[in-house]
PDB file of N, CA and C in Angstrom:
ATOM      1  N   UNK A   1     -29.167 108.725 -25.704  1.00  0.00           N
ATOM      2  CA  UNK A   1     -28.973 110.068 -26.238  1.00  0.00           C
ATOM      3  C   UNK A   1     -27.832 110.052 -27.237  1.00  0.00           C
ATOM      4  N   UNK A   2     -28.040 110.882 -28.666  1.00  0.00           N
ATOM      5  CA  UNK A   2     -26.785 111.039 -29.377  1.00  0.00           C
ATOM      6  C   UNK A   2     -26.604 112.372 -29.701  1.00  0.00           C
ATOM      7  N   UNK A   3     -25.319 112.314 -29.655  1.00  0.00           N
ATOM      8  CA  UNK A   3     -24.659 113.959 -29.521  1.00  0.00           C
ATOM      9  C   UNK A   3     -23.963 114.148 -31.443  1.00  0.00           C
ATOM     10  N   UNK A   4     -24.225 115.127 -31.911  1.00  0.00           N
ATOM     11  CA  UNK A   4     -23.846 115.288 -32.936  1.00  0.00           C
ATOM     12  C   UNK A   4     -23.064 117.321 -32.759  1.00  0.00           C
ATOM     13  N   UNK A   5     -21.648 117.078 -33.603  1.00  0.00           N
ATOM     14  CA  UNK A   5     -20.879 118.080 -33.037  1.00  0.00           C
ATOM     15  C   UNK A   5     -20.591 118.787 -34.381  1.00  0.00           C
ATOM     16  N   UNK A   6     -20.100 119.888 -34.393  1.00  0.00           N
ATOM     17  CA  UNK A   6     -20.086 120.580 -35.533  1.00  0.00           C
ATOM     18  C   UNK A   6     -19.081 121.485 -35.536  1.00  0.00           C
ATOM     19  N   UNK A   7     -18.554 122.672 -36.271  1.00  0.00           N
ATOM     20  CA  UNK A   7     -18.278 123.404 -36.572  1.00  0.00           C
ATOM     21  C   UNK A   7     -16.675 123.813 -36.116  1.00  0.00           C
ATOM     22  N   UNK A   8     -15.898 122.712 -36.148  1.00  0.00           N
ATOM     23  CA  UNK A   8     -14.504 122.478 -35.758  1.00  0.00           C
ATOM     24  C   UNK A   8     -14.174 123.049 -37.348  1.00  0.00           C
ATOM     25  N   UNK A   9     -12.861 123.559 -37.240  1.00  0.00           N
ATOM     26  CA  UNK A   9     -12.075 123.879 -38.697  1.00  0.00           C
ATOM     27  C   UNK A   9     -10.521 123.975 -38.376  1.00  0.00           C
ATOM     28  N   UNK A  10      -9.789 124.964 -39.410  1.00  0.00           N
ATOM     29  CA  UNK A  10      -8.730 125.390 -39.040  1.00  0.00           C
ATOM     30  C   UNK A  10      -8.680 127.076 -39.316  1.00  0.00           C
ATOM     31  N   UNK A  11      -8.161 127.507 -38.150  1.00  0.00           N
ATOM     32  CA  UNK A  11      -7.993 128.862 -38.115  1.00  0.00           C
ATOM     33  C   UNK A  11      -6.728 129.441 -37.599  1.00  0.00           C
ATOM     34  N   UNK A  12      -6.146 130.449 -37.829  1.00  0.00           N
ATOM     35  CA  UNK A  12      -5.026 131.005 -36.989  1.00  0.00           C
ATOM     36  C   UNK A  12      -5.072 131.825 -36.129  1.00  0.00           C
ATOM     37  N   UNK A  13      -4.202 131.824 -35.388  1.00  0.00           N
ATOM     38  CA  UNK A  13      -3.709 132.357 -34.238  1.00  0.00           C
ATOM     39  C   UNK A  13      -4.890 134.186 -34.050  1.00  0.00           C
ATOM     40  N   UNK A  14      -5.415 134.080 -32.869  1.00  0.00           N
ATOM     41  CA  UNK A  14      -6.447 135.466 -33.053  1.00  0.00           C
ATOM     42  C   UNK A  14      -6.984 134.855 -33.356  1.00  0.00           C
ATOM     43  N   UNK A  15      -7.816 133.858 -34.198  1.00  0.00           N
ATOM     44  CA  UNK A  15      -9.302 133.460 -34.715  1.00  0.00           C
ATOM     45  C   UNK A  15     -10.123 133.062 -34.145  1.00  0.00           C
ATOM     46  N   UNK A  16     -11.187 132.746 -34.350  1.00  0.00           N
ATOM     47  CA  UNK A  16     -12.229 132.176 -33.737  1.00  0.00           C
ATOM     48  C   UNK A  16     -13.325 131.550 -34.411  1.00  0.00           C
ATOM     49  N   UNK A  17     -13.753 130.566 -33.567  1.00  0.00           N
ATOM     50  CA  UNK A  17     -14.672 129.335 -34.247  1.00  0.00           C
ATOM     51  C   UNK A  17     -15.885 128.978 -33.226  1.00  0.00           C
ATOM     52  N   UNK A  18     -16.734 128.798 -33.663  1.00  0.00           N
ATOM     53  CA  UNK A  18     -17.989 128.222 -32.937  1.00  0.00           C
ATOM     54  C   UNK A  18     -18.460 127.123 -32.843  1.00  0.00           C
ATOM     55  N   UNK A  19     -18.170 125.929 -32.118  1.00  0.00           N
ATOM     56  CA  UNK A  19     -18.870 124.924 -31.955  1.00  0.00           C
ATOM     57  C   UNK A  19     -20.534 124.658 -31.607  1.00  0.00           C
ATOM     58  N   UNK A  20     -21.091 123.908 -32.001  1.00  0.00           N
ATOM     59  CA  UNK A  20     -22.450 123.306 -31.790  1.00  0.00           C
ATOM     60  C   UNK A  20     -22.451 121.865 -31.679  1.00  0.00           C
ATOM     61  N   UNK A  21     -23.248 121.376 -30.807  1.00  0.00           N
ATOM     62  CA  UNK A  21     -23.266 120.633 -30.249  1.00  0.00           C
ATOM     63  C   UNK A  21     -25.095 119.832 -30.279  1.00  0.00           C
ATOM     64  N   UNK A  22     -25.656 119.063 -30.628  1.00  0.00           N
ATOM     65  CA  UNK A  22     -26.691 118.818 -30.838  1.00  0.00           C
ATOM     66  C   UNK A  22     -27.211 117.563 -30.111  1.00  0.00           C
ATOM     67  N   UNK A  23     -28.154 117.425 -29.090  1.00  0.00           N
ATOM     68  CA  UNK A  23     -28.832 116.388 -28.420  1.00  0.00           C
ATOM     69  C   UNK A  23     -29.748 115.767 -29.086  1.00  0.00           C
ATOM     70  N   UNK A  24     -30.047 114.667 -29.216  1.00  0.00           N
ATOM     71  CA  UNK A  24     -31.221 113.997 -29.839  1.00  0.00           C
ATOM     72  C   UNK A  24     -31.357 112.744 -29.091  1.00  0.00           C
ATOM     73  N   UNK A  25     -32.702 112.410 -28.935  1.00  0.00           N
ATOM     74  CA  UNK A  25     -33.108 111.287 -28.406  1.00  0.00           C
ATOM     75  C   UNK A  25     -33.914 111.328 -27.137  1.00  0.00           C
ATOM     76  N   UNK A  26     -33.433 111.040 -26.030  1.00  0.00           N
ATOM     77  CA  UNK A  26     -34.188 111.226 -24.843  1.00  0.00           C
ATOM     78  C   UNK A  26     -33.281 111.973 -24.232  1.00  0.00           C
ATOM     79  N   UNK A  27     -33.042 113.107 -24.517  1.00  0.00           N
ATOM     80  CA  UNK A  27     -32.153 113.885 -24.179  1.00  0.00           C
ATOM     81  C   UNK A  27     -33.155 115.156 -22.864  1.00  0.00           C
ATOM     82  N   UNK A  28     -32.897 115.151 -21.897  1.00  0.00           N
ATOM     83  CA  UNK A  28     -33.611 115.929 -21.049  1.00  0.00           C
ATOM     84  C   UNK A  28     -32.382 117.380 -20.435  1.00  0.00           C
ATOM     85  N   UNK A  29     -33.437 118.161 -20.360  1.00  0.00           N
ATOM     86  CA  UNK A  29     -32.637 119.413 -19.660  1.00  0.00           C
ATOM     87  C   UNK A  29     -32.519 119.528 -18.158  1.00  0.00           C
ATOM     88  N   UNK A  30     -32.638 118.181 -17.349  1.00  0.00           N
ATOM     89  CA  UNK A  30     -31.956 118.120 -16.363  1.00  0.00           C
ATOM     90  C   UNK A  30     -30.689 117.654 -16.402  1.00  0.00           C
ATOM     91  N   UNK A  31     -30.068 116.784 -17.740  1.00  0.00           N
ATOM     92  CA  UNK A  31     -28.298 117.240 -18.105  1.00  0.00           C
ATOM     93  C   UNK A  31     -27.603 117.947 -17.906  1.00  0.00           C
ATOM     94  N   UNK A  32     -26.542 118.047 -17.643  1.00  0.00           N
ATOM     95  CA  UNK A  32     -25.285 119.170 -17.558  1.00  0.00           C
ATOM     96  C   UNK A  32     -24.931 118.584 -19.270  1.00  0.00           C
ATOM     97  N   UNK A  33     -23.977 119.685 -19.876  1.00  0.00           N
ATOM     98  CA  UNK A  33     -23.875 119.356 -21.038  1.00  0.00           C
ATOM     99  C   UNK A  33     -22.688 120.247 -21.403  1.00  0.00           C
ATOM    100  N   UNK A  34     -21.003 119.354 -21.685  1.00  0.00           N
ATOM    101  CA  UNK A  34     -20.103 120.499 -21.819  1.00  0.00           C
ATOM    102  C   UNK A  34     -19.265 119.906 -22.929  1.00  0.00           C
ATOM    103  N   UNK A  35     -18.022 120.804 -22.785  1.00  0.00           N
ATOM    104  CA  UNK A  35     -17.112 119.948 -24.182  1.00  0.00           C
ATOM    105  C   UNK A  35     -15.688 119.974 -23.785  1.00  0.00           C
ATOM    106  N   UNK A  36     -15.506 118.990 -23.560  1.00  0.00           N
ATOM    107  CA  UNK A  36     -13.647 118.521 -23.257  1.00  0.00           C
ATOM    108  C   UNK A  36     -13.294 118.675 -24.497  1.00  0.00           C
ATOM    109  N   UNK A  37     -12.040 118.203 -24.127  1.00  0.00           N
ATOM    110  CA  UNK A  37     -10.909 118.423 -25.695  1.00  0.00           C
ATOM    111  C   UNK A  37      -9.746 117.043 -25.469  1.00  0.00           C
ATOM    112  N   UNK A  38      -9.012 117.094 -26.426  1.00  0.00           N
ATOM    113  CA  UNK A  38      -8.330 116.017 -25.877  1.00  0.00           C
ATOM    114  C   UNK A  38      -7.056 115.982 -26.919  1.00  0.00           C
ATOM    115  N   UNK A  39      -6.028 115.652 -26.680  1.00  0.00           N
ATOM    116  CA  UNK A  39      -4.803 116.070 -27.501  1.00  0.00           C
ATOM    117  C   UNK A  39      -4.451 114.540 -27.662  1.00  0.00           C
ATOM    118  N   UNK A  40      -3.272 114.424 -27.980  1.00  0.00           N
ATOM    119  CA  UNK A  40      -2.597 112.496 -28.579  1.00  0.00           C
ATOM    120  C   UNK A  40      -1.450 112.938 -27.150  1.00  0.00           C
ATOM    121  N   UNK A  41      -1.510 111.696 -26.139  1.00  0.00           N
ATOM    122  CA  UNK A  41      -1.036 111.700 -24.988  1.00  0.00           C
ATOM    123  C   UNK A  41      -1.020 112.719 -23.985  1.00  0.00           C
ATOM    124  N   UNK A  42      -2.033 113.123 -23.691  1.00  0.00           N
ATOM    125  CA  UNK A  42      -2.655 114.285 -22.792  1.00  0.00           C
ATOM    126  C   UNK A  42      -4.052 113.266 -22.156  1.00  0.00           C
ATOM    127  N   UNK A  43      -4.206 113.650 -20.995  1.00  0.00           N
ATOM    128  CA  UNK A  43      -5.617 113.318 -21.315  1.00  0.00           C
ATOM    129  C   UNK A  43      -6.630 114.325 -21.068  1.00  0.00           C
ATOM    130  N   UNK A  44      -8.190 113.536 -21.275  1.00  0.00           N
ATOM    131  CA  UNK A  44      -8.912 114.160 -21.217  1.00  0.00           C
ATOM    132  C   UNK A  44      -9.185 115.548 -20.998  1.00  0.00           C
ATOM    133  N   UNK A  45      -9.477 116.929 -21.279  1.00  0.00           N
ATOM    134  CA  UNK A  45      -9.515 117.741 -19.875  1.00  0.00           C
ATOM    135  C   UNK A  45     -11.111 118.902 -20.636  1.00  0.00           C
ATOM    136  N   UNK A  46     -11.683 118.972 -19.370  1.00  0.00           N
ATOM    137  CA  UNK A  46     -13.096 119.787 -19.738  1.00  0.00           C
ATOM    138  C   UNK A  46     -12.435 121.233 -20.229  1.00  0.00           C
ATOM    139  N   UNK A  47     -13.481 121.581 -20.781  1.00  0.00           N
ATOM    140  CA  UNK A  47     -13.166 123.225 -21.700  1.00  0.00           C
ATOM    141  C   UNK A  47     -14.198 124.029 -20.719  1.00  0.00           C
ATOM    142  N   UNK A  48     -15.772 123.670 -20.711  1.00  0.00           N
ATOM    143  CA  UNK A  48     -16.516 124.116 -20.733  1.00  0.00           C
ATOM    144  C   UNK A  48     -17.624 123.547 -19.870  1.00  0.00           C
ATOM    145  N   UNK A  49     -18.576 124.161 -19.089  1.00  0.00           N
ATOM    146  CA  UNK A  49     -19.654 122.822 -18.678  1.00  0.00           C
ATOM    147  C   UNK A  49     -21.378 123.769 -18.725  1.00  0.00           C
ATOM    148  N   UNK A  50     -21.962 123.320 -18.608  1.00  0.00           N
ATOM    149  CA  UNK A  50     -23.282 124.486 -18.367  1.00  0.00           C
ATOM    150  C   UNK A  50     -24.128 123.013 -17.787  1.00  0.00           C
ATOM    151  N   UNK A  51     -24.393 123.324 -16.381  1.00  0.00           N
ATOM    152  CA  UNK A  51     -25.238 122.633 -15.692  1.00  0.00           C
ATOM    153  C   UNK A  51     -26.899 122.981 -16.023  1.00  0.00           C
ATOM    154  N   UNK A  52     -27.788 121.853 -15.390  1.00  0.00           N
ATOM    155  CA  UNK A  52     -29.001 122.258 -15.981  1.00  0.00           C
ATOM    156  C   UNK A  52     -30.062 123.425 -15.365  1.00  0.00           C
ATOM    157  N   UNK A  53     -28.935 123.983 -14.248  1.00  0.00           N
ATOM    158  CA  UNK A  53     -29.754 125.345 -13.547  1.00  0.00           C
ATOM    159  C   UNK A  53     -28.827 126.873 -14.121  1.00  0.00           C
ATOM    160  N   UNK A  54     -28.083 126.450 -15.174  1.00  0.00           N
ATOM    161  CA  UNK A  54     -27.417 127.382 -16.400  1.00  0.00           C
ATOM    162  C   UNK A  54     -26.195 127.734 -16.090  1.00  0.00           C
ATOM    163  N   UNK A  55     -25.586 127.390 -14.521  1.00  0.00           N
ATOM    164  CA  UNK A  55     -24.742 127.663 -13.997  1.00  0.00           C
ATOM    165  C   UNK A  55     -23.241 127.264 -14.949  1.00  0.00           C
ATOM    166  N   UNK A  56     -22.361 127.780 -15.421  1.00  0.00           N
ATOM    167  CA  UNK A  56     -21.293 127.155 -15.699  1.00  0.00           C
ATOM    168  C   UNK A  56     -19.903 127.234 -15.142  1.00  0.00           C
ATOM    169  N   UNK A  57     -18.881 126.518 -16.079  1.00  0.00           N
ATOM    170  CA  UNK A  57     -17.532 126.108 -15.366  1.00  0.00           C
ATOM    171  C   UNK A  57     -16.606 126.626 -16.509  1.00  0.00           C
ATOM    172  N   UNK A  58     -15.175 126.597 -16.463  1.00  0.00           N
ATOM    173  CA  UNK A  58     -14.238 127.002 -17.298  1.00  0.00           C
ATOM    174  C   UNK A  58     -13.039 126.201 -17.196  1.00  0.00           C
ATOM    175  N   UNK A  59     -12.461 125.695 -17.884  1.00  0.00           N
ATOM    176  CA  UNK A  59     -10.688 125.294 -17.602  1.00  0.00           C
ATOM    177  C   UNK A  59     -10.487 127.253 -17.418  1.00  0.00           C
ATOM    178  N   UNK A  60      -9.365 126.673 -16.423  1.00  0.00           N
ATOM    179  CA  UNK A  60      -8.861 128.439 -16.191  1.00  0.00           C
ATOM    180  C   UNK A  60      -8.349 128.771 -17.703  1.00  0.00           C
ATOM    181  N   UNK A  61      -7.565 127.855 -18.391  1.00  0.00           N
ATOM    182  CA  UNK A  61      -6.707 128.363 -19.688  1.00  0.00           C
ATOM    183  C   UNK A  61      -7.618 128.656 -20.903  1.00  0.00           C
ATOM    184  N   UNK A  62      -9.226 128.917 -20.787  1.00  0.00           N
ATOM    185  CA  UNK A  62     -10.298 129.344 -21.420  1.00  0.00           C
ATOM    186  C   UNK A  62     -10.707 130.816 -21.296  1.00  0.00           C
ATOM    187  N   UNK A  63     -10.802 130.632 -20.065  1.00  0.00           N
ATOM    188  CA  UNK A  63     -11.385 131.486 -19.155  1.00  0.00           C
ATOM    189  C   UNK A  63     -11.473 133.004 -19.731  1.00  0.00           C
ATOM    190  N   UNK A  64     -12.388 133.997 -20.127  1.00  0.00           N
ATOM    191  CA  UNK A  64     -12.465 135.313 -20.749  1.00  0.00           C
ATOM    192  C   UNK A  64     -12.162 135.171 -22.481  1.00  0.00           C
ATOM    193  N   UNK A  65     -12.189 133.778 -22.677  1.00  0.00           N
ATOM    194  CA  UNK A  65     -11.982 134.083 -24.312  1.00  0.00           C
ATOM    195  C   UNK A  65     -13.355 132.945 -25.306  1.00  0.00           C
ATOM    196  N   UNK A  66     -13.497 131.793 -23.901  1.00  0.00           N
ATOM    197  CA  UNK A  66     -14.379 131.035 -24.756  1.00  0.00           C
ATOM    198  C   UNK A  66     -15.544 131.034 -23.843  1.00  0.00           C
ATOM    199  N   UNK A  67     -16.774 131.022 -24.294  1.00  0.00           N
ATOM    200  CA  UNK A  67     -18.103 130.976 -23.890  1.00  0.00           C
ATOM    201  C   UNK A  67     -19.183 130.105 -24.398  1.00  0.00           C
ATOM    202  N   UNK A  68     -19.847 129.612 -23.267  1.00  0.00           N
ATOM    203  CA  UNK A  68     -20.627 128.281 -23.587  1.00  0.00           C
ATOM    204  C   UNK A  68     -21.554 128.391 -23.487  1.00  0.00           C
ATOM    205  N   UNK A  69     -22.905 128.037 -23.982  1.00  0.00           N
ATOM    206  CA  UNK A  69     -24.088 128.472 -24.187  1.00  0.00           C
ATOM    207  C   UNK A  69     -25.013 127.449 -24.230  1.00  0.00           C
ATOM    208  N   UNK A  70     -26.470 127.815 -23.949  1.00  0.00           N
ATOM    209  CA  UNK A  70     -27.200 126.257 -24.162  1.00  0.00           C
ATOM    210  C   UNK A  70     -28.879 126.771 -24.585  1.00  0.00           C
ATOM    211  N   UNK A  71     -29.303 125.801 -25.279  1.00  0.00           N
ATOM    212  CA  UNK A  71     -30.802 126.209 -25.499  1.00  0.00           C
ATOM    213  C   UNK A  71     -31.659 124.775 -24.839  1.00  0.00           C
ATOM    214  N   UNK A  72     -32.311 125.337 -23.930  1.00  0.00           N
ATOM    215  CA  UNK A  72     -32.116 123.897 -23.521  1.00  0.00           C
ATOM    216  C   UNK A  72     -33.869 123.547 -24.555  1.00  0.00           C
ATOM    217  N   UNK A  73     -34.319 124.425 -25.241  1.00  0.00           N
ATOM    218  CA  UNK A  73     -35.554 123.323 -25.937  1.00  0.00           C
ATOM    219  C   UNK A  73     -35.162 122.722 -27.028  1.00  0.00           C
ATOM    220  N   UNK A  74     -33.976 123.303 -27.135  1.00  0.00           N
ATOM    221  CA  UNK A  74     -33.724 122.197 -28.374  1.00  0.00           C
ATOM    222  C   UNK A  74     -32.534 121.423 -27.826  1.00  0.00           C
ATOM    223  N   UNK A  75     -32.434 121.339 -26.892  1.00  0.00           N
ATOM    224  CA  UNK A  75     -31.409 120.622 -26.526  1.00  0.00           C
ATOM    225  C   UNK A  75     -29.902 120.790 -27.022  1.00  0.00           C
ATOM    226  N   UNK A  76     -29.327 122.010 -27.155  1.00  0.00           N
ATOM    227  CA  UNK A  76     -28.145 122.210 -27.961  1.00  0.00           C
ATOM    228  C   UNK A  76     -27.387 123.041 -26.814  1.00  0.00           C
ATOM    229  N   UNK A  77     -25.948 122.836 -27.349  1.00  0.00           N
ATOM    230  CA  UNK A  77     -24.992 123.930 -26.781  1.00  0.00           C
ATOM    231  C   UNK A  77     -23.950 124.582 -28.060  1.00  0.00           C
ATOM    232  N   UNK A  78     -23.308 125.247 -28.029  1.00  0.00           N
ATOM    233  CA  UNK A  78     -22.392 126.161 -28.547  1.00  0.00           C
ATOM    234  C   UNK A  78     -21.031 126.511 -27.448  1.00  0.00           C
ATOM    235  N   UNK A  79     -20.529 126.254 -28.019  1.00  0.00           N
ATOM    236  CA  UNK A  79     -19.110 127.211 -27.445  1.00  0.00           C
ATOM    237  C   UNK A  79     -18.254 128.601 -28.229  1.00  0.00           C
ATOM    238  N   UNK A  80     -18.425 129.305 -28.132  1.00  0.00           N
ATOM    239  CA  UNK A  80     -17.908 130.576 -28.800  1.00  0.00           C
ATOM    240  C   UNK A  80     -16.690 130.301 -28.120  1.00  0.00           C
ATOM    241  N   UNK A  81     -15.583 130.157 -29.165  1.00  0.00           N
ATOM    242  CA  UNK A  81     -13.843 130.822 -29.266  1.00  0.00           C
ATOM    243  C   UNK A  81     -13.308 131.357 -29.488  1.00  0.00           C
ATOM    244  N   UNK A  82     -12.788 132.423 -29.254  1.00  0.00           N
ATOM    245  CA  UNK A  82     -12.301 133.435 -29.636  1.00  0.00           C
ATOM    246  C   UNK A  82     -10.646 134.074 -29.184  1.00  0.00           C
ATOM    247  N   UNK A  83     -10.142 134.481 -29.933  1.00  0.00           N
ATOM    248  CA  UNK A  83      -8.547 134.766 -29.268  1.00  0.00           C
ATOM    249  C   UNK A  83      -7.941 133.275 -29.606  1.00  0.00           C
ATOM    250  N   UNK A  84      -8.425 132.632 -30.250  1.00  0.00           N
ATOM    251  CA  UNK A  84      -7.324 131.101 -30.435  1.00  0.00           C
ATOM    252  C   UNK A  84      -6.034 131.314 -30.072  1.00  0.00           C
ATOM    253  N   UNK A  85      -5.602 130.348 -29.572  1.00  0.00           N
ATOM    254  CA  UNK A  85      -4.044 130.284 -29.129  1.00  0.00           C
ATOM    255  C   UNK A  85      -3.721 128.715 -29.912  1.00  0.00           C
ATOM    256  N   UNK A  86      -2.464 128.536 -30.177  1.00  0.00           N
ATOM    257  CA  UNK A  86      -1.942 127.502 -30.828  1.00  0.00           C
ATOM    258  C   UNK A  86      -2.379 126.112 -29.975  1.00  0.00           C
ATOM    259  N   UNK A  87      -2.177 126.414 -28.705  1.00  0.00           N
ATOM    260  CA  UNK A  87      -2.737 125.333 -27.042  1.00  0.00           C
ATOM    261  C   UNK A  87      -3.926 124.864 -27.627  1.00  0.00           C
ATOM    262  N   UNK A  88      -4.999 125.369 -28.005  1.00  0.00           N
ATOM    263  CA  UNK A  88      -6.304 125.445 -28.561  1.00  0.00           C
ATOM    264  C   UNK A  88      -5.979 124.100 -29.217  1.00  0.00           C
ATOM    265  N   UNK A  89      -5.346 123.996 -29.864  1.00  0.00           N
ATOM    266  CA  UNK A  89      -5.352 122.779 -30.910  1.00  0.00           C
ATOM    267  C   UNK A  89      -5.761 121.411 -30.370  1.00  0.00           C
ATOM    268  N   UNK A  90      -6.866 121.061 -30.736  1.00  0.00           N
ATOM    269  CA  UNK A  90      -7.353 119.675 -30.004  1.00  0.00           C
ATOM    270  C   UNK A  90      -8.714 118.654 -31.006  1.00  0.00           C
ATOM    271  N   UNK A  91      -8.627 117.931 -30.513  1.00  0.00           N
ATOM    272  CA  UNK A  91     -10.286 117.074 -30.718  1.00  0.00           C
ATOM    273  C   UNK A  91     -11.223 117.946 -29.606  1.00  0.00           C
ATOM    274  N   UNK A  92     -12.161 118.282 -29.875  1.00  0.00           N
ATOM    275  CA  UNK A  92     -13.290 118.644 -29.244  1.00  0.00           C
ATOM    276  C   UNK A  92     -14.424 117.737 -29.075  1.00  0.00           C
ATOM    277  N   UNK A  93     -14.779 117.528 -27.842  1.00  0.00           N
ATOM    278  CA  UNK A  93     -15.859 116.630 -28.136  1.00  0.00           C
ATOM    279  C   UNK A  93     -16.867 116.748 -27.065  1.00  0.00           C
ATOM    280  N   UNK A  94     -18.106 116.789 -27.221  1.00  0.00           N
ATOM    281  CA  UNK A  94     -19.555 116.986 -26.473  1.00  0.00           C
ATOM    282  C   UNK A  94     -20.171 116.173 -25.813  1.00  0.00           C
ATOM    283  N   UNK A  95     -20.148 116.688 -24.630  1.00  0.00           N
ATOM    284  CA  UNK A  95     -20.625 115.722 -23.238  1.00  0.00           C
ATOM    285  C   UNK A  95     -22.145 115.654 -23.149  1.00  0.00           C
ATOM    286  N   UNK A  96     -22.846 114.362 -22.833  1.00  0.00           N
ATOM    287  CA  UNK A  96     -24.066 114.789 -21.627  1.00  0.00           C
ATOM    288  C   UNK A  96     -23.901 114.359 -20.649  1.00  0.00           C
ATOM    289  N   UNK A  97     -24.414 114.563 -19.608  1.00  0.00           N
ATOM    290  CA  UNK A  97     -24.421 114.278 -17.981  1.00  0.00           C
ATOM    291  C   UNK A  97     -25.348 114.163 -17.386  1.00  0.00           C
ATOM    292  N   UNK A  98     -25.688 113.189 -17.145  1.00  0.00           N
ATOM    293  CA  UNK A  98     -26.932 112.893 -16.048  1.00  0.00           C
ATOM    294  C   UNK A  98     -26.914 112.289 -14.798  1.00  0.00           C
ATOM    295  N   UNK A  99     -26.664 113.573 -13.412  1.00  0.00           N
ATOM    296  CA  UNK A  99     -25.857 113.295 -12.294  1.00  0.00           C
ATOM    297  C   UNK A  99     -26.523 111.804 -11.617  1.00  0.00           C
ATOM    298  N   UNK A 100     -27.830 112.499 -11.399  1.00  0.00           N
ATOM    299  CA  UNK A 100     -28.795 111.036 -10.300  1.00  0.00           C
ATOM    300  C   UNK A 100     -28.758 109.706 -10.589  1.00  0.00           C
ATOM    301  N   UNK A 101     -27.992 109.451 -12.078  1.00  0.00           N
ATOM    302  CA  UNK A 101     -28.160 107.973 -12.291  1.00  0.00           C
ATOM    303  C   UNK A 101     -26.398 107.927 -13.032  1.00  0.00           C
ATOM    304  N   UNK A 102     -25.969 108.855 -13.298  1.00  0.00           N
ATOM    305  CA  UNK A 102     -24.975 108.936 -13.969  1.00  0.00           C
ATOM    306  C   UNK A 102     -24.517 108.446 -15.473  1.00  0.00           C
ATOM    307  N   UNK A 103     -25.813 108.645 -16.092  1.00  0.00           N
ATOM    308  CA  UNK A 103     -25.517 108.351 -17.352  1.00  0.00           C
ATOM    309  C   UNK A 103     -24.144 109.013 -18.530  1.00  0.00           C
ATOM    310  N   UNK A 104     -23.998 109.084 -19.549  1.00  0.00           N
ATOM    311  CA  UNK A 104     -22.679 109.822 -19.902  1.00  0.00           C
ATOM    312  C   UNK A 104     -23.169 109.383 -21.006  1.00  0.00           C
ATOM    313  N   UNK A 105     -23.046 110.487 -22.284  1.00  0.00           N
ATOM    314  CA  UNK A 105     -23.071 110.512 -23.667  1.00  0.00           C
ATOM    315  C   UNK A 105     -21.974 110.942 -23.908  1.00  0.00           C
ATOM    316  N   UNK A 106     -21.279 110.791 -25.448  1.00  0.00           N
ATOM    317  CA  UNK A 106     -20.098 111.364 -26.198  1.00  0.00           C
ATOM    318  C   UNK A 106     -20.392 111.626 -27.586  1.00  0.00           C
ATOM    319  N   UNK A 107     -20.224 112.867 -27.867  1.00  0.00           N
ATOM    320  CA  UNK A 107     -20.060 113.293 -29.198  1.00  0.00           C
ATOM    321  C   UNK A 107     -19.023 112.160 -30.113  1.00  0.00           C
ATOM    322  N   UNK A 108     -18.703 112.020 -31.397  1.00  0.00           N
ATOM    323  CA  UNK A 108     -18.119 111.910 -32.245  1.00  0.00           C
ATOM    324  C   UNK A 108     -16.585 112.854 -31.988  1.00  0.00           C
ATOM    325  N   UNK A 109     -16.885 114.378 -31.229  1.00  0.00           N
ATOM    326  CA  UNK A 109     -15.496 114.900 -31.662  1.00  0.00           C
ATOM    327  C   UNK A 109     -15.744 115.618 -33.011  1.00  0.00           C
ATOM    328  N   UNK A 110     -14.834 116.674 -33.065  1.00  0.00           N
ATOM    329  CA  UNK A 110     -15.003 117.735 -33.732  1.00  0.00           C
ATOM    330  C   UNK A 110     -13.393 118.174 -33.350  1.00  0.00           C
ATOM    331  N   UNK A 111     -12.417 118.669 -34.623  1.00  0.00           N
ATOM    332  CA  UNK A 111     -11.028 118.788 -34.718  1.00  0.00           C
ATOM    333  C   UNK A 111     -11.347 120.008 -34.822  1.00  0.00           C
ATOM    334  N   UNK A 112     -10.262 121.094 -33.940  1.00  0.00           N
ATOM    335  CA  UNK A 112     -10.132 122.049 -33.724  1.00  0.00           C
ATOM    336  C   UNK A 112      -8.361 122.554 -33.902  1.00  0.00           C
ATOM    337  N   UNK A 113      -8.076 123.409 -35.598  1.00  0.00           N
ATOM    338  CA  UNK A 113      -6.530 123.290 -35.331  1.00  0.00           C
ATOM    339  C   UNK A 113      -6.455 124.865 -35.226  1.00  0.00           C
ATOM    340  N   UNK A 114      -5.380 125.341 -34.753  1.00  0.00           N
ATOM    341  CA  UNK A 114      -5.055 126.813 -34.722  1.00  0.00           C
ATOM    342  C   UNK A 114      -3.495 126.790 -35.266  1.00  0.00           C
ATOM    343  N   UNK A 115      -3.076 127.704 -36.244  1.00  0.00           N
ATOM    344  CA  UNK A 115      -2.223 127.789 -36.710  1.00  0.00           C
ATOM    345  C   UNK A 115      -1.234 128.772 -36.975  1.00  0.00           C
ATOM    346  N   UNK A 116       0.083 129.301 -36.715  1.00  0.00           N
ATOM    347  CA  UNK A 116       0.723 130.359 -36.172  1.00  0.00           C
ATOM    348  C   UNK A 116       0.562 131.394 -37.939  1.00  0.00           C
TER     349      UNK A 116
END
C-alpha cells in the first residue's frame, strides 16, 4: 500500500488547514487509517485514528478542534484543523493499519507550520 499526503502549509495562529491523505494499491477498508505528527526530538505521537468500523480516537491536545474523516471507497482520509495553536507545528504523516497481520504503511509526511 502507498500513502500519498497533502495539503500541509503555513498558517497562523486561529487558522486552519485540511489534510488528505490518499491509499493506493491493495489498500482494503478493513485498515484503521490515522495521522501522527512528529516534531525534531519528540517522538512520534498519533493526532487522529478512524478504525475500519468508523469508530475514532483523538490525542486529548486535538480534541474539539481537529476532525478526521474517511471515505472508505476511495480509500482516503482527511483531517480538518481548525483553531491552530503554535503546538500544532509538526510533520504530519499518514498511517495504515492492518491489525490481524499487522501490516503498517507511512505516508511521505506533510509539514504543518502555525505561526504567531
Amino acid at each position: 500500500v502507498q500513502l500519498q499526503a497533502s495539503g500541509g502549509g503555513l498558517v497562523q495562529t486561529g487558522g486552519s488547514l485540511r489534510l488528505s491523505c490518499a491509499a493506493s494499491g491493495r489498500a482494503s477498508s478493513l485498515a484503521s487509517m490515522a495521522w501522527y505528527r512528529q516534531t525534531p526530538g519528540k517522538e512520534r505521537e498519533l493526532v487522529a485514528q478512524v478504525d475500519r468500523d468508523g469508530s475514532t480516537k483523538y490525542a486529548d491536545s486535538v480534541k474539539g478542534r481537529f476532525t478526521i474523516s474517511r471515505d472508505y471507497i476511495k480509500n482516503t482520509i482527511q483531517l480538518q484543523m481548525n483553531s491552530l495553536r503554535l503546538e500544532d507545528t509538526a510533520v504530519y504523516l499518514c498511517n495504515y493499519h492492518l491489525t490481524y497481520n499487522g501490516y503498517d504503511a507511512w505516508g511521505q509526511g506533510t509539514q504543518v507550520t502555525v505561526s504567531s
